[in-house]
PDB file of N, CA and C in Angstrom:
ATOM      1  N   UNK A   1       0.855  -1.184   0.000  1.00  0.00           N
ATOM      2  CA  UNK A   1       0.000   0.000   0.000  1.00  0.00           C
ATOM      3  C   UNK A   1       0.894   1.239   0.000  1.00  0.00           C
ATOM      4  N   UNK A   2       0.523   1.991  -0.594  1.00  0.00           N
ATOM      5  CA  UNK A   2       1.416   3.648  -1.019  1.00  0.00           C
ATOM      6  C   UNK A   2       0.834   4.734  -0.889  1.00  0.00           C
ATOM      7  N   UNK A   3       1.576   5.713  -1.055  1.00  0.00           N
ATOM      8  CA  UNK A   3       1.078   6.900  -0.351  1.00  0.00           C
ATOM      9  C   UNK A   3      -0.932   7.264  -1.437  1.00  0.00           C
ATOM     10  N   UNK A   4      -0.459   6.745  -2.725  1.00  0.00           N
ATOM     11  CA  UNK A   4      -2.134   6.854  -3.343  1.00  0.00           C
ATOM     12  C   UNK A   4      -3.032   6.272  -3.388  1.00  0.00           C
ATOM     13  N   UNK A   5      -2.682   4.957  -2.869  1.00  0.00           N
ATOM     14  CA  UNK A   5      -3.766   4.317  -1.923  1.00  0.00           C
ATOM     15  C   UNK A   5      -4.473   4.712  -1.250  1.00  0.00           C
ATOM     16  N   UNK A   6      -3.519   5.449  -0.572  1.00  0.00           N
ATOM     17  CA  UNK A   6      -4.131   6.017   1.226  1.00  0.00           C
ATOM     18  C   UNK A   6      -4.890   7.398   0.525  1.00  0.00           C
ATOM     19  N   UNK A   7      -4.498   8.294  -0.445  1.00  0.00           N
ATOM     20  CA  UNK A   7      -5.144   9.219  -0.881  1.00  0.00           C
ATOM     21  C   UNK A   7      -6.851   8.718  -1.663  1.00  0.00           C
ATOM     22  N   UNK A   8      -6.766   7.546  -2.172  1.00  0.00           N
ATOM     23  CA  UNK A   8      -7.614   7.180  -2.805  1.00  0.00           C
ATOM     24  C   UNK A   8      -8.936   6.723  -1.664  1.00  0.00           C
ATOM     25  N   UNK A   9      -8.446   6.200  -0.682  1.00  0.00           N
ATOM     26  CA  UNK A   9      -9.472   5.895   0.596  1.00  0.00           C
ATOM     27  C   UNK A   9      -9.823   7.170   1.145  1.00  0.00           C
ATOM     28  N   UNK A  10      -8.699   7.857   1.238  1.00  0.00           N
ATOM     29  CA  UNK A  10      -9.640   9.387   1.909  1.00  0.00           C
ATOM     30  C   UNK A  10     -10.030   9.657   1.084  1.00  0.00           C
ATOM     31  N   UNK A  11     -10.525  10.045  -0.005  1.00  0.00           N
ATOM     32  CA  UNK A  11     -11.527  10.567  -1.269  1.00  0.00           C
ATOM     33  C   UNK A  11     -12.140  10.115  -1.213  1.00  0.00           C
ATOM     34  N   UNK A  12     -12.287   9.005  -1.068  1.00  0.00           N
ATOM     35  CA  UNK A  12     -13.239   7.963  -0.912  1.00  0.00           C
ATOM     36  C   UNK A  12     -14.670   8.041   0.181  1.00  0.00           C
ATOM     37  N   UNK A  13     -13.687   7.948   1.218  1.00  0.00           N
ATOM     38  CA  UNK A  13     -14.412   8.225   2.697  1.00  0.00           C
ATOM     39  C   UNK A  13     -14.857   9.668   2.883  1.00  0.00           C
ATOM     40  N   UNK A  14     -14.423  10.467   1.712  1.00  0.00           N
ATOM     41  CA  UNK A  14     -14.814  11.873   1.925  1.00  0.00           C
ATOM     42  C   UNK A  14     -15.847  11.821   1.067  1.00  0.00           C
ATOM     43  N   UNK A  15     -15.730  11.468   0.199  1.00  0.00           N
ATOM     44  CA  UNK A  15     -17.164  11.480  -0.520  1.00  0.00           C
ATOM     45  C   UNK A  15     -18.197  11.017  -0.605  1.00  0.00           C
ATOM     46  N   UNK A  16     -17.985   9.660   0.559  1.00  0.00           N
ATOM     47  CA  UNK A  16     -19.533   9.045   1.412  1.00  0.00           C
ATOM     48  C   UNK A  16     -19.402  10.055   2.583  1.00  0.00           C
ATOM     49  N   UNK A  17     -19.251  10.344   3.535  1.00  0.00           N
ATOM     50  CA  UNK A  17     -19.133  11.462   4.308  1.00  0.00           C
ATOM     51  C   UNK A  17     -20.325  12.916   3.757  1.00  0.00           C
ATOM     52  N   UNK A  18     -19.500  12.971   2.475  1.00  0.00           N
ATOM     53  CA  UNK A  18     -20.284  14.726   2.026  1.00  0.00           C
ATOM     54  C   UNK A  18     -21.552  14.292   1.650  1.00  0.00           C
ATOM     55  N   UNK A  19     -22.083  13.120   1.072  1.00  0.00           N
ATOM     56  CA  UNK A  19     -22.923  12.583   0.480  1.00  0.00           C
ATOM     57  C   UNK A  19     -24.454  12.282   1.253  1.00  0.00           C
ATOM     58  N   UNK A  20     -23.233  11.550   2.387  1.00  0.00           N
ATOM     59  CA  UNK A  20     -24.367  10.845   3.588  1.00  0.00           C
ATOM     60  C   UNK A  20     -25.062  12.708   4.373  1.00  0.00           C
ATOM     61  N   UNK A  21     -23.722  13.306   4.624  1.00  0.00           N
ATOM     62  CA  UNK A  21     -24.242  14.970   5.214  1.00  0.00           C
ATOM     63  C   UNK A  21     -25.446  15.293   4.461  1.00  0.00           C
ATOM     64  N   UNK A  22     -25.545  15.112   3.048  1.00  0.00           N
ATOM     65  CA  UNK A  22     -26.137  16.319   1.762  1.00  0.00           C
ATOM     66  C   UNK A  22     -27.449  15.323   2.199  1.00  0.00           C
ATOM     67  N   UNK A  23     -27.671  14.088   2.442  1.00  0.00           N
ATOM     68  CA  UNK A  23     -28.722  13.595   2.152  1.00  0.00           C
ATOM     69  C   UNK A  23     -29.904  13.712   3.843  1.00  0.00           C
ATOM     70  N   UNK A  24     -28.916  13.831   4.930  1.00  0.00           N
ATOM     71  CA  UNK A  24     -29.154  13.433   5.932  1.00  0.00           C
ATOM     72  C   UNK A  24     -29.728  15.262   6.036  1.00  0.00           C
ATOM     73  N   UNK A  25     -28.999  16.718   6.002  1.00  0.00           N
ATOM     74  CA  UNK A  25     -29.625  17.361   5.598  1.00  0.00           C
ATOM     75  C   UNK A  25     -31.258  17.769   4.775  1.00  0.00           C
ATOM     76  N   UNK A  26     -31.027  16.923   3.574  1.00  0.00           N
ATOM     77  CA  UNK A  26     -32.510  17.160   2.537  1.00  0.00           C
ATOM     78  C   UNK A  26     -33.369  16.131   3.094  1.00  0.00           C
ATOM     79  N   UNK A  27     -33.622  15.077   4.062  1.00  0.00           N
ATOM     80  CA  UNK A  27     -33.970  14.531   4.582  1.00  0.00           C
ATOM     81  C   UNK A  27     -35.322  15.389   5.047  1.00  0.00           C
ATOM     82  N   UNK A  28     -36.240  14.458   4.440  1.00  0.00           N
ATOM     83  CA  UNK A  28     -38.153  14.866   4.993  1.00  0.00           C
ATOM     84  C   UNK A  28     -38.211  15.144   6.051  1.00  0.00           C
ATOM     85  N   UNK A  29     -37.591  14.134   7.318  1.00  0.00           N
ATOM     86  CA  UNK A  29     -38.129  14.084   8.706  1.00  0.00           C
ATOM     87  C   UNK A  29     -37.265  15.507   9.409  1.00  0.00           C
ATOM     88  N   UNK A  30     -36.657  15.687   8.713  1.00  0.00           N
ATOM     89  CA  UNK A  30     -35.691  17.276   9.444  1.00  0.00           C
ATOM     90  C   UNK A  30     -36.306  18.387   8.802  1.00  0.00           C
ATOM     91  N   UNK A  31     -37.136  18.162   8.141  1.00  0.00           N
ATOM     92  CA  UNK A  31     -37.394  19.958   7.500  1.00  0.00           C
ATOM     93  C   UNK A  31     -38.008  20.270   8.604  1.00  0.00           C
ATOM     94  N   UNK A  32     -38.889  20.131   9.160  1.00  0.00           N
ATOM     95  CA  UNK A  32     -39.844  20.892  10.200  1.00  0.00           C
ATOM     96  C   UNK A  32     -38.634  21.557  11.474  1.00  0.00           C
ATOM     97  N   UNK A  33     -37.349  20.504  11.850  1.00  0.00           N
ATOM     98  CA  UNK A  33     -36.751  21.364  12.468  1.00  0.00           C
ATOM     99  C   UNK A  33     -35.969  22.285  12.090  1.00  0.00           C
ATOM    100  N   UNK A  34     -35.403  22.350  10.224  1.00  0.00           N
ATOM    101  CA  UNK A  34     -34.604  22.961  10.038  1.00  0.00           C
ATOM    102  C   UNK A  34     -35.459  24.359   9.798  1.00  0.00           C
ATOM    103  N   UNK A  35     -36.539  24.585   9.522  1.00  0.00           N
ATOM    104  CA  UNK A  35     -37.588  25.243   9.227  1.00  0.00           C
ATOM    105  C   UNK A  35     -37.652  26.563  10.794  1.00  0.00           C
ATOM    106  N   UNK A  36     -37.654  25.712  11.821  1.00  0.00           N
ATOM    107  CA  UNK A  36     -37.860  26.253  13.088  1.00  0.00           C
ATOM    108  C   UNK A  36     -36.562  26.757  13.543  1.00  0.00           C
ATOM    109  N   UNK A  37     -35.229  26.347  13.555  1.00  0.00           N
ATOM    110  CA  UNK A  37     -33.954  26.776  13.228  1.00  0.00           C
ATOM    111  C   UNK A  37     -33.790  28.220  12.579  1.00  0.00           C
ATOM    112  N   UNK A  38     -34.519  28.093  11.841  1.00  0.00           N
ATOM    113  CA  UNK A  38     -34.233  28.941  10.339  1.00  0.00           C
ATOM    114  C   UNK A  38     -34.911  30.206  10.944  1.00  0.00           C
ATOM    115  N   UNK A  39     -36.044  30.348  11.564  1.00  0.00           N
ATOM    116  CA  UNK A  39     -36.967  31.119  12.128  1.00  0.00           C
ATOM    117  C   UNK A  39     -36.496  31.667  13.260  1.00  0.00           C
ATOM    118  N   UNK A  40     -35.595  31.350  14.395  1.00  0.00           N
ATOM    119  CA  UNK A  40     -34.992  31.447  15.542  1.00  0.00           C
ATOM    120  C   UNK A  40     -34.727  33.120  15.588  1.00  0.00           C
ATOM    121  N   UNK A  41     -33.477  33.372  14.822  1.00  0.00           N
ATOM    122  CA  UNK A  41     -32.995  34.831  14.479  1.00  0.00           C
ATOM    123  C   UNK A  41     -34.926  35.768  14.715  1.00  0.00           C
ATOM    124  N   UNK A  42     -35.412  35.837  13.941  1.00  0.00           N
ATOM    125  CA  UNK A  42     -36.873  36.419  13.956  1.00  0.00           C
ATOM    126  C   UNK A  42     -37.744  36.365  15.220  1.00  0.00           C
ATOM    127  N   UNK A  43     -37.434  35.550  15.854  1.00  0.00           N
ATOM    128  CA  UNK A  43     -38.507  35.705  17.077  1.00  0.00           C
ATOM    129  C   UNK A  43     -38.367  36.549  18.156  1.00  0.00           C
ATOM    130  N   UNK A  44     -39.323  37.244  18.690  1.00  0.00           N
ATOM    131  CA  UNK A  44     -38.872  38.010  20.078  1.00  0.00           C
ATOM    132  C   UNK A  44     -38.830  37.696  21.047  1.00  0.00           C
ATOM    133  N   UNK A  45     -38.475  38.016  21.975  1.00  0.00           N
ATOM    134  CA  UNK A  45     -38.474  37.309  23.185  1.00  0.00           C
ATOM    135  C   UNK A  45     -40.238  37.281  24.039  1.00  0.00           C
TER     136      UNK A  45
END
């Protein structure tokens, strides 16, 4: 194993990583909190 091996697994693992984030983000069951998140800044006390 060589140094582009090891480069080829982190690309790798980075791009299930960004993937699993992007999906786990657009994910149905989170809009309602990202929604309420989003609204936070706006509310008064």
């Amino acid at each position: 194993m060589d140094i582009n091996d090891l480069r080829v697994i982190v690309t790798v693992v980075s791009l299930v990583t960004f993937v699993g984030i992007w999906v786990w983000a657009w994910s149905r069951k989170n809009k309602a909190r990202f929604d309420e998140a989003a609204r936070l800044p706006f509310q008064s006390d």
